[in-house]
C-alpha atoms as a PDB file:
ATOM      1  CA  UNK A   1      70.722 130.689 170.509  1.00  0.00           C
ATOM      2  CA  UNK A   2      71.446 127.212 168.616  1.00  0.00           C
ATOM      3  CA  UNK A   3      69.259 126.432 166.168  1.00  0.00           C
ATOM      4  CA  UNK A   4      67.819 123.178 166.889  1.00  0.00           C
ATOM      5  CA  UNK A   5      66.230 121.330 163.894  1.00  0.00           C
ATOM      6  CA  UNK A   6      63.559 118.482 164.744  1.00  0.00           C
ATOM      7  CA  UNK A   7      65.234 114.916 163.495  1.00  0.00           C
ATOM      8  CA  UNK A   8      62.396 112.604 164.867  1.00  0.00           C
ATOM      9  CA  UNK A   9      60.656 111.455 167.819  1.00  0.00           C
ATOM     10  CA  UNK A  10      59.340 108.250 169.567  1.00  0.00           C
ATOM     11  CA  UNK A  11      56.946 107.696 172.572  1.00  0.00           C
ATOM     12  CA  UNK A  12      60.014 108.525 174.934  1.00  0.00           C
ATOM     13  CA  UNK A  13      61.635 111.577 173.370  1.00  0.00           C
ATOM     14  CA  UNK A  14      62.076 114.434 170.205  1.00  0.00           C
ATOM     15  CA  UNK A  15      65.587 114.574 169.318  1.00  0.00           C
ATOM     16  CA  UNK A  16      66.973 117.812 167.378  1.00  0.00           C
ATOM     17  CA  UNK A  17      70.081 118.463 166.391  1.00  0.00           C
ATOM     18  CA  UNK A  18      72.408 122.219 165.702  1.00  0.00           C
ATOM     19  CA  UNK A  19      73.522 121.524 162.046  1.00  0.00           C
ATOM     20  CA  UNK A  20      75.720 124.953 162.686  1.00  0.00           C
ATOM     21  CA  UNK A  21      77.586 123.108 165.336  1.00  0.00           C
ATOM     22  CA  UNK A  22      78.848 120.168 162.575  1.00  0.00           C
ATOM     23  CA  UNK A  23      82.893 119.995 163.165  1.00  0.00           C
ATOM     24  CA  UNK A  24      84.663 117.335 160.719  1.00  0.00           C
ATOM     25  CA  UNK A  25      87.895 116.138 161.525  1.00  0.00           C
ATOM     26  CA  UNK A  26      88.650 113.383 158.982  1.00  0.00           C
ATOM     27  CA  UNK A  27      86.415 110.526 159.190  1.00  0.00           C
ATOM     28  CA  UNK A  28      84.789 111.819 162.558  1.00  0.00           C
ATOM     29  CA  UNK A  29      82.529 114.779 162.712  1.00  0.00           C
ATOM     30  CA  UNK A  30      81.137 115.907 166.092  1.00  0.00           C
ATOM     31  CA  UNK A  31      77.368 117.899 166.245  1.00  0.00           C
ATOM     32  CA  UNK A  32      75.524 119.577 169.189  1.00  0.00           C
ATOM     33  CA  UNK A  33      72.107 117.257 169.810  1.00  0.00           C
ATOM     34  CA  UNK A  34      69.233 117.859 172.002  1.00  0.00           C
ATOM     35  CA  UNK A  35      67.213 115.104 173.477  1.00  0.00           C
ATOM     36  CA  UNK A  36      64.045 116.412 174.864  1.00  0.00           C
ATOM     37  CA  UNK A  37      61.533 113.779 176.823  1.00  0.00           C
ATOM     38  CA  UNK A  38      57.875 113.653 176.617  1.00  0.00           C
ATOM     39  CA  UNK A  39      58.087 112.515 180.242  1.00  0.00           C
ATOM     40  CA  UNK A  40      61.010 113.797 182.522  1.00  0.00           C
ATOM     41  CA  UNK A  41      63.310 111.270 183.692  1.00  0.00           C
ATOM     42  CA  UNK A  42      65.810 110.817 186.821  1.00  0.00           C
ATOM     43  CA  UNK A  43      69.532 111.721 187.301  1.00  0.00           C
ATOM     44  CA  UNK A  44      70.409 108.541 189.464  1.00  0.00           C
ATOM     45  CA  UNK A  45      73.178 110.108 191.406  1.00  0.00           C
ATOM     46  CA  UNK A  46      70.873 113.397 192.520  1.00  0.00           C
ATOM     47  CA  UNK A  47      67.293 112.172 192.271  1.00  0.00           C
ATOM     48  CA  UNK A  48      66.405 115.013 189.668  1.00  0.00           C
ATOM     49  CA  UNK A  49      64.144 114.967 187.158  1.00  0.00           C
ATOM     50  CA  UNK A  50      65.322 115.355 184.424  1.00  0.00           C
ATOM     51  CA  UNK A  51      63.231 116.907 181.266  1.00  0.00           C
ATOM     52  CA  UNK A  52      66.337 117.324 178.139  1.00  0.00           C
ATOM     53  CA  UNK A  53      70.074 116.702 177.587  1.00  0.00           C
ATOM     54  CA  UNK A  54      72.023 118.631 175.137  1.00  0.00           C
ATOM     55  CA  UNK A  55      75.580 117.097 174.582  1.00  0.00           C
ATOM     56  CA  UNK A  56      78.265 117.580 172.096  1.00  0.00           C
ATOM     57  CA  UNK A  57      78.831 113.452 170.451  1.00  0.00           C
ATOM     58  CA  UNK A  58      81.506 112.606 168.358  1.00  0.00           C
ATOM     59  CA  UNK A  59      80.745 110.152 165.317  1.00  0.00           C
ATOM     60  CA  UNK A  60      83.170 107.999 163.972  1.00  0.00           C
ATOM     61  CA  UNK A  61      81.728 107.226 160.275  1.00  0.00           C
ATOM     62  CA  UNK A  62      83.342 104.393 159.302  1.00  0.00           C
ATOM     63  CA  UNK A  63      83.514 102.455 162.304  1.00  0.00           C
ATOM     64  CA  UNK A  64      79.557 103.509 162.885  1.00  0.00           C
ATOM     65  CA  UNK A  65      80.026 104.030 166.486  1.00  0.00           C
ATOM     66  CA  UNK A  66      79.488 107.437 168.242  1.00  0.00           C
ATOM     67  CA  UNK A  67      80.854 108.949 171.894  1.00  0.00           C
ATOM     68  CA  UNK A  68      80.154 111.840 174.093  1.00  0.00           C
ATOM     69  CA  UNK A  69      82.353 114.487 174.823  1.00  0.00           C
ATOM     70  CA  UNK A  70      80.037 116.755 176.691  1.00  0.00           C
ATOM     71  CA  UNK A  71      76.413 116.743 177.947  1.00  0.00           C
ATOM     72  CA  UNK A  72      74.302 118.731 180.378  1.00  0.00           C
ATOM     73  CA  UNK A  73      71.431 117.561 181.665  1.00  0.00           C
ATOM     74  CA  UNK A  74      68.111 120.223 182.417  1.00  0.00           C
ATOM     75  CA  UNK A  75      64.955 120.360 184.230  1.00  0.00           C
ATOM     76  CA  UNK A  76      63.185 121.824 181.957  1.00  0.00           C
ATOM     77  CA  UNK A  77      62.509 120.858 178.379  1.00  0.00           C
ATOM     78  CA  UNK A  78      64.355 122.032 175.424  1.00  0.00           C
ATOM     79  CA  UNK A  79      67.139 122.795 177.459  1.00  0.00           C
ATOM     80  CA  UNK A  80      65.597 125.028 179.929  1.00  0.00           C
ATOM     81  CA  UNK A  81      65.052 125.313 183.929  1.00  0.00           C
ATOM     82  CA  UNK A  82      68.450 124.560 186.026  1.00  0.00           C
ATOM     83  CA  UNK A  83      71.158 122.225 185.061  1.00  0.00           C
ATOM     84  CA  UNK A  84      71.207 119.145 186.709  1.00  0.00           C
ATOM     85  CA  UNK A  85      74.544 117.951 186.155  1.00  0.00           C
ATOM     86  CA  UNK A  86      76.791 118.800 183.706  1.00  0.00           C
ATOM     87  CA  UNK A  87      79.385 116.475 182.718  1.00  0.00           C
ATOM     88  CA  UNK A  88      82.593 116.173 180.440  1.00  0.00           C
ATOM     89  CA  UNK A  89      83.995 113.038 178.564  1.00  0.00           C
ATOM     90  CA  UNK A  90      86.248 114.026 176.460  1.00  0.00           C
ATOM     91  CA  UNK A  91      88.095 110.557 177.075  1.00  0.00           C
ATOM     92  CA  UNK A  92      85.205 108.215 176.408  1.00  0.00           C
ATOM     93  CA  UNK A  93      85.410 105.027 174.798  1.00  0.00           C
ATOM     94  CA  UNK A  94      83.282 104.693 171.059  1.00  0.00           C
ATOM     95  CA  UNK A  95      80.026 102.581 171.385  1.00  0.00           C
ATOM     96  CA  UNK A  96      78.363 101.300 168.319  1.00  0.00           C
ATOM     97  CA  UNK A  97      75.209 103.506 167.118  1.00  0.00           C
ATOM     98  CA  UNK A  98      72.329 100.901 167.507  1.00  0.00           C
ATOM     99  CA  UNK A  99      69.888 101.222 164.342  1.00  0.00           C
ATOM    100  CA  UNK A 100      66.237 102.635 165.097  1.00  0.00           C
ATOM    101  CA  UNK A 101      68.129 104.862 168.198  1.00  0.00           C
ATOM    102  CA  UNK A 102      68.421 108.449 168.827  1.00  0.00           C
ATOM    103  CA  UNK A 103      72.092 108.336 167.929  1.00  0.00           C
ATOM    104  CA  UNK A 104      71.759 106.597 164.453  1.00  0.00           C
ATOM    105  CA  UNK A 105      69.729 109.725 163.618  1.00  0.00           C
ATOM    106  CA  UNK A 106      72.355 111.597 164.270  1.00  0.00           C
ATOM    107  CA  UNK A 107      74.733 109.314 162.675  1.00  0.00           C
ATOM    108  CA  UNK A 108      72.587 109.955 159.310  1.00  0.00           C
ATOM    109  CA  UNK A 109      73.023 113.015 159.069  1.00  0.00           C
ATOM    110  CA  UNK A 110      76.488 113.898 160.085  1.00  0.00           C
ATOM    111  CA  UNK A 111      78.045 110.924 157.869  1.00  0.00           C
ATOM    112  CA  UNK A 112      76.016 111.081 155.061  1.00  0.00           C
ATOM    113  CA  UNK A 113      77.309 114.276 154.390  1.00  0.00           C
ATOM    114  CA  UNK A 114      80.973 112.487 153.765  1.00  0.00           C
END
C-alpha cells in the first residue's frame, strides 16, 4: 500500500505524492503521484468517468520540465473502483512544469532535495 502524502489541493483536485517511490538518476528523479478530483472527470476515448490518476513522472531538475512514463486512470477516488485505462509512455517528450500546477508541486519536492 503506497503511502500517499497530501501536497495541496485546488477547487479541481488533491494531489499526493509516494515519497518511498523517489528514484534519482542524475539530474532527473522520477516519484509515484496521485491526482484525486473533487469532481470526476471523462476519459475522451471511452466516455468514463474518471475520479483519480496515479502515474509514475519523470522530472528533469535543471531543465524544469517533467514527463510521464506511466499512469492509470480509476473510477473511483484515491485510486480505487476499476481502471479505466492504463497507459505507458516511457518515450514521451519533456514539457515544461507550469508554476501554480499540480506538477510544479511535485517538481518542489523531488528537486529540492538535489
Amino acid at each position: 500500500m503506497a503511502a500517499w502524502k497530501e501536497l495541496g489541493a485546488n477547487e479541481l483536485m488533491v494531489v499526493y505524492v509516494d515519497l518511498d517511490t523517489i528514484n534519482d538518476q542524475g539530474e532527473k528523479a522520477q516519484i509515484m503521484s496521485m491526482l484525486d478530483f473533487k469532481k470526476p472527470g471523462m476519459n475522451p476515448k471511452t466516455k468514463q468517468a474518471v475520479s483519480s490518476i496515479i502515474g509514475l513522472n519523470e522530472y528533469n531538475c535543471p531543465a524544469i520540465s517533467y514527463r510521464p512514463i506511466e499512469f492509470k486512470e480509476f473510477s473511483g477516488n484515491k485510486g480505487s473502483g476499476k481502471v479505466v485505462s492504463d497507459n505507458k509512455t516511457p518515450n514521451s517528450e519533456f514539457e515544461p512544469v507550469v508554476s501554480e500546477s499540480w506538477t510544479a508541486g511535485v517538481f518542489n519536492v523531488v528537486c529540492q532535495r538535489k
